[in-house]
Protein backbone atom coordinates (compact mmCIF):
# COMPACT_ATOMS: atom_id res chain seq x y z
CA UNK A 1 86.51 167.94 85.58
CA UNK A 2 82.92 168.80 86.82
CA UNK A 3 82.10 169.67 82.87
CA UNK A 4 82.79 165.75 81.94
CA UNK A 5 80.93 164.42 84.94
CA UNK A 6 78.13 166.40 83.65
CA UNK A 7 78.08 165.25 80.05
CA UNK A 8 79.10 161.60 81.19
CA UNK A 9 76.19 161.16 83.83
CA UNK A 10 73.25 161.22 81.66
CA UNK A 11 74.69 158.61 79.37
CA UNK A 12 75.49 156.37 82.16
CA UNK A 13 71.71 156.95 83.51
CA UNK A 14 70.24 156.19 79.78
CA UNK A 15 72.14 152.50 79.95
CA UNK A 16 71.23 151.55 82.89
CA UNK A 17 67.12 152.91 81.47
CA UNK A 18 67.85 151.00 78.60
CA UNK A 19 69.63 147.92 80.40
CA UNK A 20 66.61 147.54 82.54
CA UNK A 21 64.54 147.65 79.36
CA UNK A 22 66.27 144.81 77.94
CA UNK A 23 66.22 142.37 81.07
CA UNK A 24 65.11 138.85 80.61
CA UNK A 25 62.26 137.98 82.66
CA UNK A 26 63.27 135.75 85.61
CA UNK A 27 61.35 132.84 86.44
CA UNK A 28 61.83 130.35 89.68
CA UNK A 29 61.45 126.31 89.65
CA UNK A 30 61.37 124.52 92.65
CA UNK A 31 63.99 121.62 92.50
CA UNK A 32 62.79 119.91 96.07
CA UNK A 33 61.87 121.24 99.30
CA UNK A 34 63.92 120.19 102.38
CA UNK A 35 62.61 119.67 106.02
CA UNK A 36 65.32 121.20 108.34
CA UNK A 37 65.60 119.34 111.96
CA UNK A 38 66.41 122.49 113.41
CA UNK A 39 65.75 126.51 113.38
CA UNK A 40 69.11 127.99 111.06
CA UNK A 41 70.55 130.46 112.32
CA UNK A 42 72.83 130.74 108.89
CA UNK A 43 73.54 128.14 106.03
CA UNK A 44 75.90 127.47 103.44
CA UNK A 45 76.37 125.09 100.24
CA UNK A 46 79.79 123.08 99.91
CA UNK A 47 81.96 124.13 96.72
CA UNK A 48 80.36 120.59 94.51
CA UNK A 49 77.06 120.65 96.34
CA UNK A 50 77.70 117.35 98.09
CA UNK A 51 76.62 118.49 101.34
CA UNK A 52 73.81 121.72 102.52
CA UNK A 53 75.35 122.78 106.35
CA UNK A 54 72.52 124.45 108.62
CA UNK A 55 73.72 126.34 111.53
CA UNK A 56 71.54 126.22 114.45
CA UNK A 57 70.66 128.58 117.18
CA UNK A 58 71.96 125.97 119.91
CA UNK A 59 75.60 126.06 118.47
CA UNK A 60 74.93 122.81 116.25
CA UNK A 61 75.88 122.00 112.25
CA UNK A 62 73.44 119.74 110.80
CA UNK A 63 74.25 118.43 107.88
CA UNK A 64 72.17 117.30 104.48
CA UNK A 65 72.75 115.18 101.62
CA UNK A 66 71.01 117.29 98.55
CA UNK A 67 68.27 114.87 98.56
CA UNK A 68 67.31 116.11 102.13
CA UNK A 69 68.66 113.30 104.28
CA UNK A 70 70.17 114.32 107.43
CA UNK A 71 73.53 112.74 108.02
CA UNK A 72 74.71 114.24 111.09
CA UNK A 73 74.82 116.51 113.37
CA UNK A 74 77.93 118.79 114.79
CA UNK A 75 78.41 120.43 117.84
CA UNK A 76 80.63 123.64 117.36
CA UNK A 77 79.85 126.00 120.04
CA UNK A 78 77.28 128.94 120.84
CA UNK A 79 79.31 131.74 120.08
CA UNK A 80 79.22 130.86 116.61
CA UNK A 81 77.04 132.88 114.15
CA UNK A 82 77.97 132.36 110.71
CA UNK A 83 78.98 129.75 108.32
CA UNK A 84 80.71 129.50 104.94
CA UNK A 85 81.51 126.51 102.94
CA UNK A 86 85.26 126.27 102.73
CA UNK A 87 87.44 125.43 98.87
CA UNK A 88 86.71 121.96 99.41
CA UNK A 89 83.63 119.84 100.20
CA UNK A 90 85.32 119.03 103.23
CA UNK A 91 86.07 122.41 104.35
CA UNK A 92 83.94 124.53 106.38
CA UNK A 93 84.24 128.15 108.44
CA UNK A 94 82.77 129.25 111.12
CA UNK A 95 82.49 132.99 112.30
CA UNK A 96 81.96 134.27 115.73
CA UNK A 97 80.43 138.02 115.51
CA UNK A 98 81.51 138.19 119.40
CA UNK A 99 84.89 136.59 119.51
CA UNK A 100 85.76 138.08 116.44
CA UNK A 101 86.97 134.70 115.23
CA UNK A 102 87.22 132.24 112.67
CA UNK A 103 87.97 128.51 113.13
CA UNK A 104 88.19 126.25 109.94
CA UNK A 105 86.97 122.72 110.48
CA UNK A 106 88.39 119.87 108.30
CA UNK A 107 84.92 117.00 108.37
CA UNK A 108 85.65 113.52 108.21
CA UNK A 109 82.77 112.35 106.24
CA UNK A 110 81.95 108.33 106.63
CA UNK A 111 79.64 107.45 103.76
CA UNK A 112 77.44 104.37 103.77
CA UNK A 113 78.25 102.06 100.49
CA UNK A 114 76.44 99.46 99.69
CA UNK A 115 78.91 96.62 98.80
CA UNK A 116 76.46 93.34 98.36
CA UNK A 117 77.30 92.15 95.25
CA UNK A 118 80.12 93.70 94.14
CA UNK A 119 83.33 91.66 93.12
CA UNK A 120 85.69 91.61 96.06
CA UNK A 121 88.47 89.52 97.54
CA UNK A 122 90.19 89.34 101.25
CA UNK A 123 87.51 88.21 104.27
CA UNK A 124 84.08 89.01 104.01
CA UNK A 125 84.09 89.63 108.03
CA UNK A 126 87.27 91.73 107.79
CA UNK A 127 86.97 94.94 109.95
CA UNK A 128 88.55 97.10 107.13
CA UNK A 129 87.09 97.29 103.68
CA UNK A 130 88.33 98.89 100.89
CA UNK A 131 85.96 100.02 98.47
CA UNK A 132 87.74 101.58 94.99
CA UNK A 133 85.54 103.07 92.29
CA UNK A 134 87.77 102.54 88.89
CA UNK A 135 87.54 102.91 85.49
CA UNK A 136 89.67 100.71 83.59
CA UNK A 137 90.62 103.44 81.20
CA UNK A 138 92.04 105.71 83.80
CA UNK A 139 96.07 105.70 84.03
CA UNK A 140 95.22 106.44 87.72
CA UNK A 141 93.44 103.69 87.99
CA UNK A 142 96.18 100.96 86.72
CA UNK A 143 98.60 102.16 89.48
CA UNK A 144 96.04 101.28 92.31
CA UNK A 145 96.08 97.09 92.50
CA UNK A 146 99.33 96.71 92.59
CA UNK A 147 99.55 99.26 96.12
CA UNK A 148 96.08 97.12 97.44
CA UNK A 149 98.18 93.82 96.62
CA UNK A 150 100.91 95.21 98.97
CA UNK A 151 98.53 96.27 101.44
CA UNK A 152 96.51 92.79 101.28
CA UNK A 153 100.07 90.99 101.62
CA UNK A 154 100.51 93.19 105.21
CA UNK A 155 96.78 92.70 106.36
CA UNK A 156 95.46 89.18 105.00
CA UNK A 157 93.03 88.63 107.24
CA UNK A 158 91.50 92.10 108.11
CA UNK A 159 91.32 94.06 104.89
CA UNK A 160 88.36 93.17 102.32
CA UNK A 161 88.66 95.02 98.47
CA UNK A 162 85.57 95.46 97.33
CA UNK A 163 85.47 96.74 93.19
CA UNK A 164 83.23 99.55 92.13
CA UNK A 165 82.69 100.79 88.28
CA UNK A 166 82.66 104.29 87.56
CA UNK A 167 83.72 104.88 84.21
CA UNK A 168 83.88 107.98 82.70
CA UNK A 169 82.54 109.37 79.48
CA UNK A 170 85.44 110.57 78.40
CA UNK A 171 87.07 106.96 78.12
CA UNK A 172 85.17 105.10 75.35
CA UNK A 173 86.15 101.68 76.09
CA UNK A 174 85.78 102.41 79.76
CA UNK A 175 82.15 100.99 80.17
CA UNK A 176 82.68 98.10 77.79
CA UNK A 177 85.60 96.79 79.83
CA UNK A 178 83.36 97.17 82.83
CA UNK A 179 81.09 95.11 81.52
CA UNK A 180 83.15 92.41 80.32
CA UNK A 181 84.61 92.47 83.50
CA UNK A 182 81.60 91.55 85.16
CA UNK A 183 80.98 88.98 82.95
CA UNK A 184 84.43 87.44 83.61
CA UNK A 185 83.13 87.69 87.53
CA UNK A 186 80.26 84.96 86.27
CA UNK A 187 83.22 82.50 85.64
CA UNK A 188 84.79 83.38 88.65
CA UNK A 189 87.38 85.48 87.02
CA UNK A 190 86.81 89.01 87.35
CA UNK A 191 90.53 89.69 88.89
CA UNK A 192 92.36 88.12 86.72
CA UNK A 193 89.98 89.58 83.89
CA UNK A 194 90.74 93.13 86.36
CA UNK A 195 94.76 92.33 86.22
CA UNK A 196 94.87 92.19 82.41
CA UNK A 197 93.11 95.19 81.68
CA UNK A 198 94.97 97.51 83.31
CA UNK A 199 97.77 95.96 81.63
CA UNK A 200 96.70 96.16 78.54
CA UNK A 201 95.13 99.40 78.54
CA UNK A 202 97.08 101.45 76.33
CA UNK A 203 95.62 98.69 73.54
CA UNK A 204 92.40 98.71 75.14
CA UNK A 205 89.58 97.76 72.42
CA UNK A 206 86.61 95.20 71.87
CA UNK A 207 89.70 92.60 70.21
CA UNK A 208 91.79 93.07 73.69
CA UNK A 209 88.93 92.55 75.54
CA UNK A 210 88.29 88.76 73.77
CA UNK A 211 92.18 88.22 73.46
CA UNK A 212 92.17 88.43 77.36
CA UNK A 213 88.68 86.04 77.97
CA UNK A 214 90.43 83.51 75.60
CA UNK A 215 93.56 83.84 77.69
CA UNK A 216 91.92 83.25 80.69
CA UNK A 217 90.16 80.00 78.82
CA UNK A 218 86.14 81.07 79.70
CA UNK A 219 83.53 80.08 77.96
CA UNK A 220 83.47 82.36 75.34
CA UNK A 221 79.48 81.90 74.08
CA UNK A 222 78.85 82.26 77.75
CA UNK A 223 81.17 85.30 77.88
CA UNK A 224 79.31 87.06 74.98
CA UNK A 225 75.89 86.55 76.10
CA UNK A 226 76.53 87.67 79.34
CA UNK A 227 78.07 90.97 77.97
CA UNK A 228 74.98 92.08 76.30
CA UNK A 229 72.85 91.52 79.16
CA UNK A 230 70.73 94.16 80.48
CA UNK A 231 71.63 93.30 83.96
CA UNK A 232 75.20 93.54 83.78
CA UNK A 233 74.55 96.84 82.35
CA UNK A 234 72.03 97.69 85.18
CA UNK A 235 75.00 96.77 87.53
CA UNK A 236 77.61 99.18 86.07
CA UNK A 237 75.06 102.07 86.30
CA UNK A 238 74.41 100.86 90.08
CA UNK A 239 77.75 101.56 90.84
CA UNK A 240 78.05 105.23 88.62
CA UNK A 241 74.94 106.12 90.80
CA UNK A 242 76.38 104.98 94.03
CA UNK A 243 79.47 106.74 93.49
CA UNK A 244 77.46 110.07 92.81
CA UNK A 245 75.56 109.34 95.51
CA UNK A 246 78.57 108.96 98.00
CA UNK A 247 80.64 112.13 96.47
CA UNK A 248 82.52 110.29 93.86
CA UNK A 249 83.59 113.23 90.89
CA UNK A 250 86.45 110.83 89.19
CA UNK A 251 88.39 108.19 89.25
CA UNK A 252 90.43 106.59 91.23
CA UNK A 253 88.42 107.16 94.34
CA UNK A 254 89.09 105.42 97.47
CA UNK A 255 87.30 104.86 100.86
CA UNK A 256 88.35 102.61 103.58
CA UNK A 257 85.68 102.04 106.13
CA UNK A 258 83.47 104.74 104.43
CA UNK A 259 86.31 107.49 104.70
CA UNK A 260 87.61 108.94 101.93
CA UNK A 261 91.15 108.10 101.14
CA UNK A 262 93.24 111.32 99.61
CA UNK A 263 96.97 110.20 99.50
CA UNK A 264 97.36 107.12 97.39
CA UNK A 265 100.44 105.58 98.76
CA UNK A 266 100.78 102.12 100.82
CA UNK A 267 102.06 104.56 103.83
CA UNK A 268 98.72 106.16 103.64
CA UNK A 269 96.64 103.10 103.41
CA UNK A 270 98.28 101.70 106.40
CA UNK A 271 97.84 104.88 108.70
CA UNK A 272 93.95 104.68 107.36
CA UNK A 273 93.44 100.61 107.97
CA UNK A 274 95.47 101.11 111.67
CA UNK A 275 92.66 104.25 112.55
CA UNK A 276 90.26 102.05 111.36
CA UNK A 277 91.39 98.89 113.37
CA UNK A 278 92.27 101.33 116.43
CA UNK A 279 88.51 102.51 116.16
CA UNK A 280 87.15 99.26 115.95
CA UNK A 281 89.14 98.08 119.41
CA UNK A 282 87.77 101.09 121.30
CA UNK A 283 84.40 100.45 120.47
CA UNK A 284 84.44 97.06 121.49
CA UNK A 285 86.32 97.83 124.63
CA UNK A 286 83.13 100.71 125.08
CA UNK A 287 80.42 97.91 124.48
CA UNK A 288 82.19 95.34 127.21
CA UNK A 289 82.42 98.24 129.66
CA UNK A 290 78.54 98.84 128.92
CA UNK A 291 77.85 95.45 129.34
């Protein structure tokens, strides 16, 4: 037994000599520099890199968008001393050295979307909007309007839908449709234009696309022009960039009020819009009391 050890250790020594030999150099590149508000005390990444969570001193998560905005701060106690970023971007853990304890804390993220300008329908002044970033190639996708036209029938006067593009590479008549879509919304007809091509999506193609503007009777020279123009264009890859921007990965992705929606069912959406509606009251009762 000793014997092999002998003969096998020297080998082993010459890889690791030789190993080293072979190494690539290494060489750093500073991406961006972020100021912290606070001291850390620890810090962790979540799982997609949406969010960068500092630990502070005083017991407090502060929490960073990768471009170095800080979107909020959360008080979680001053026993804690470590923090790890949990399976999901949503998901974080925090140690106590002292306690010898762990507690897992599910955030409810609100993100801030710009809407102006995007095709929508329901009151402008409702308290809950729906944004949904689609692609028009995703079977996902095509199961979505028909749950918001329930959930507009039940709440006509305080949901908003408000249409995002996000289509994906993999879909190659994804952006197309987008844009055609969008140039239906010049006519005033971008959810009709929306209806149709999720219907026809199985057959979706540059011929479908005209079959359905004809259908819908727009002004066809008018319907062309507008689909090669830059800004139309410019608008779809607004929308890609917002959706980055507020966590979007694929498609369908729902947020009502800013919080992202993970069961896609009209049970769920009415839990979500009541929250939101329940939120909404208390505030306003807060802000009478202040007054």
């Amino acid at each position: 037994m000793n014997r092999i050890c002998r003969a096998v250790l020297p080998a082993l020594f010459l890889g690791l000599i030789v190993a080293g030999a072979c190494q690539a150099e290494v060489e750093g590149r500073l991406l961006r520099k972020i100021q912290l508000q606070s001291p850390p005390l620890d810090m962790a990444v979540s799982q997609k890199g949406s969010y960068i969570f500092s630990l502070t001193a005083g017991g407090v998560v502060e929490i960073y968008s990768p471009d170095g905005r800080m979107l909020d701060a959360l008080p979680v106690g001053d026993g804690v001393d470590q923090i790890q970023a949990g399976p999901r971007d949503d998901l974080i853990l925090l140690r106590s050295s002292k306690d010898q304890t762990v507690q897992i804390l599910l955030l409810d993220f609100v993100q801030d979307i710009d809407v102006s300008g995007s095709p929508s329908r329901g009151p402008e002044d409702a308290p809950v909007t729906i944004v949904v970033f689609s692609d028009f190639q995703c079977p996902y996708c095509a199961k979505v309007p028909s749950l918001l036209d329930e959930v507009q029938k039940r709440y006509p006067e305080k949901v908003r839908v408000v249409f995002k593009n996000f289509p994906l590479g993999s879909h190659k008549m994804a952006r197309p449709a987008a844009v055609a879509a969008l140039a239906a919304d010049m006519q005033g007809q971008f959810w009709p234009f929306h209806d149709r091509l999720f219907e026809s999506q199985k057959q979706l193609s540059d011929a479908t696309i005209d079959a359905i503007a004809q259908e819908l009777g727009l002004d066809m020279a008018a319907f062309e022009k507008a689909q090669k123009s830059p800004a139309l264009v410019a608008r779809v890859n607004r929308d890609i960039q917002q959706g980055q921007k507020n966590g979007v990965r694929g498609t369908p992705t729902i947020f009502v009020n800013g919080r992202r929606l993970e069961n896609r069912s009209v049970q769920a959406f009415e839990q979500a819009i009541e929250q939101e509606l329940s939120r909404k009251a208390t505030a306003a009762s807060r802000d009478k009391d202040k007054g």
